[in-house]
C-alpha atoms as a PDB file:
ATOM      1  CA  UNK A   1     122.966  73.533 126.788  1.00  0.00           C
ATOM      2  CA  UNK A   2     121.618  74.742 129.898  1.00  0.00           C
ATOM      3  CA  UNK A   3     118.220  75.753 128.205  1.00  0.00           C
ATOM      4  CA  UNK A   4     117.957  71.762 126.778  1.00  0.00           C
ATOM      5  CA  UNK A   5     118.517  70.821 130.808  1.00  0.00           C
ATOM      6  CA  UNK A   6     115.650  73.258 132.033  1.00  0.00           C
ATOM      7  CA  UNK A   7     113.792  71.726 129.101  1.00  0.00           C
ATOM      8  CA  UNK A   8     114.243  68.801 130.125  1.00  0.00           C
ATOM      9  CA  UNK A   9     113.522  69.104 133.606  1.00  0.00           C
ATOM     10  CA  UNK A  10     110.212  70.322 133.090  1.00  0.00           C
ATOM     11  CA  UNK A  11     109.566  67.248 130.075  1.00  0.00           C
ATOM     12  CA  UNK A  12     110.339  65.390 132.928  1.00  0.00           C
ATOM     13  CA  UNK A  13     107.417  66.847 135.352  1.00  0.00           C
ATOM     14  CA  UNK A  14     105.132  67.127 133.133  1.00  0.00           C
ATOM     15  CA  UNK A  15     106.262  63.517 131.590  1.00  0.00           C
ATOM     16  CA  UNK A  16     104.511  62.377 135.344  1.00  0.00           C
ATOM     17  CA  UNK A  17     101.107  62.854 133.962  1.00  0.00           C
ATOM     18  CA  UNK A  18     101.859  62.251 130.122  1.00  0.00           C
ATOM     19  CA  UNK A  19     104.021  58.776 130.117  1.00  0.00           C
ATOM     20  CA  UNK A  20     104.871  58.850 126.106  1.00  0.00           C
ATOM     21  CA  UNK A  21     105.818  62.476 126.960  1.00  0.00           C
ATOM     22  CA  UNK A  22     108.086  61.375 130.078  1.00  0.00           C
ATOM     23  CA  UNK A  23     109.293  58.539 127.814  1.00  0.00           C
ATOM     24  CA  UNK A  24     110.470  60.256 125.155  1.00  0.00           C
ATOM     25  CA  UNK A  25     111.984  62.973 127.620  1.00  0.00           C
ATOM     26  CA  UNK A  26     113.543  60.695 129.435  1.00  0.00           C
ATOM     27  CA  UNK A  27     115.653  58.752 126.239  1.00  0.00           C
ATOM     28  CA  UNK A  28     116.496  61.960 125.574  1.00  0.00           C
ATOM     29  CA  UNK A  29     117.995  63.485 128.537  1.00  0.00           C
ATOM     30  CA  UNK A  30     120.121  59.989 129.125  1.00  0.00           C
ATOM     31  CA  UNK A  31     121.561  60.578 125.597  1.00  0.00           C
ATOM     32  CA  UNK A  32     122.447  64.158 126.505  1.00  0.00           C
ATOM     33  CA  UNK A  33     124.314  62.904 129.839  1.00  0.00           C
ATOM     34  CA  UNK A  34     125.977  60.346 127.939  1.00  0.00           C
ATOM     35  CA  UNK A  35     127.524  63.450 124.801  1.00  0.00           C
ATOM     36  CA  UNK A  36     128.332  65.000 128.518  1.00  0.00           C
ATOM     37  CA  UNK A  37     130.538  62.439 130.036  1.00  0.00           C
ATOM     38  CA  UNK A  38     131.830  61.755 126.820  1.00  0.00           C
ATOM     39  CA  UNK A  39     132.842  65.209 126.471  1.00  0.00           C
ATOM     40  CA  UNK A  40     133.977  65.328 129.941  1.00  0.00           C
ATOM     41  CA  UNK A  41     136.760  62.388 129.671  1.00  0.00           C
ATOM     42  CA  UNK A  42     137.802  63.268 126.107  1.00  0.00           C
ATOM     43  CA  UNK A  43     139.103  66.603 127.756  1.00  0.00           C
ATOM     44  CA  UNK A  44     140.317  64.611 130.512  1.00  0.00           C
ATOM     45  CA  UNK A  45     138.753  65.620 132.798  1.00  0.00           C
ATOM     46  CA  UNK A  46     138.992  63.307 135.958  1.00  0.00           C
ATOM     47  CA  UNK A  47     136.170  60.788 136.567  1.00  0.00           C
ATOM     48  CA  UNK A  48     134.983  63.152 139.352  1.00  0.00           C
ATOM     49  CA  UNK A  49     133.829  65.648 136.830  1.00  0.00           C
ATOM     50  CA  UNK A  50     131.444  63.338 135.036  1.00  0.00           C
ATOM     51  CA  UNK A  51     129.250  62.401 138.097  1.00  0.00           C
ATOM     52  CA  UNK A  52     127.060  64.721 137.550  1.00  0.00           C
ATOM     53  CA  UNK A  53     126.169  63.769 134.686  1.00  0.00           C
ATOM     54  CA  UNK A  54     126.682  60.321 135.363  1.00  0.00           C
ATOM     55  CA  UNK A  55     124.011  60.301 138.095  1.00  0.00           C
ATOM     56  CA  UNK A  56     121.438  62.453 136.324  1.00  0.00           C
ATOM     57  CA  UNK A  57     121.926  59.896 132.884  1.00  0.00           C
ATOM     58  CA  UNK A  58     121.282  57.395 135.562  1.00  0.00           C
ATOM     59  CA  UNK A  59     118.488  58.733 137.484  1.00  0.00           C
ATOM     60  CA  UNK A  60     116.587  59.707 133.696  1.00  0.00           C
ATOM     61  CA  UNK A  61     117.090  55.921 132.727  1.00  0.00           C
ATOM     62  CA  UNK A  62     115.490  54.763 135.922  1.00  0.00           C
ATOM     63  CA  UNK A  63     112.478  56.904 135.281  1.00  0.00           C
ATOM     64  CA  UNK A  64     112.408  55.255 131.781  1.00  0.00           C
ATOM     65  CA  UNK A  65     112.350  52.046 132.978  1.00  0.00           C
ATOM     66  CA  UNK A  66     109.457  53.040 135.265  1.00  0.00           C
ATOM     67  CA  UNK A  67     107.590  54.498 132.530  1.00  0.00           C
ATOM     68  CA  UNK A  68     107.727  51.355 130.521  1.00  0.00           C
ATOM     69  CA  UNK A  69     107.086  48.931 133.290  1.00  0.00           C
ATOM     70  CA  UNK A  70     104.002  51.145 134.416  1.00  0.00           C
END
């Protein structure tokens, strides 16, 4: 898991230059965040635990949005 995050990340960088690239980086990392806080409050873990993943979800669907709009 923590190689598809590094992975990620750097889709993400290079997605900058490369939109479809950043795009298609970008749907994928918000999936993964949303299998994590899934996973998260099915072990019940408290709501605490799933920021993390939460934000980063969130952050990756703001840069999709921005990809598409630009």
């Amino acid at each position: 898991m923590g190689a598809l995050e590094v992975a990620a990340a750097a889709g993400l960088l290079v997605g900058l230059r490369w939109h479809m690239l950043g795009a298609a980086v970008s749907t994928g990392l918000v999936l993964l965040m949303a299998g994590a806080v899934i996973v998260h409050l099915r072990n019940g873990d408290r709501s605490v635990r799933c920021l993390p993943a939460a934000a980063t979800g969130a952050l990756a669907a703001a840069e999709l949005v921005l990809l598409t709009v630009a």
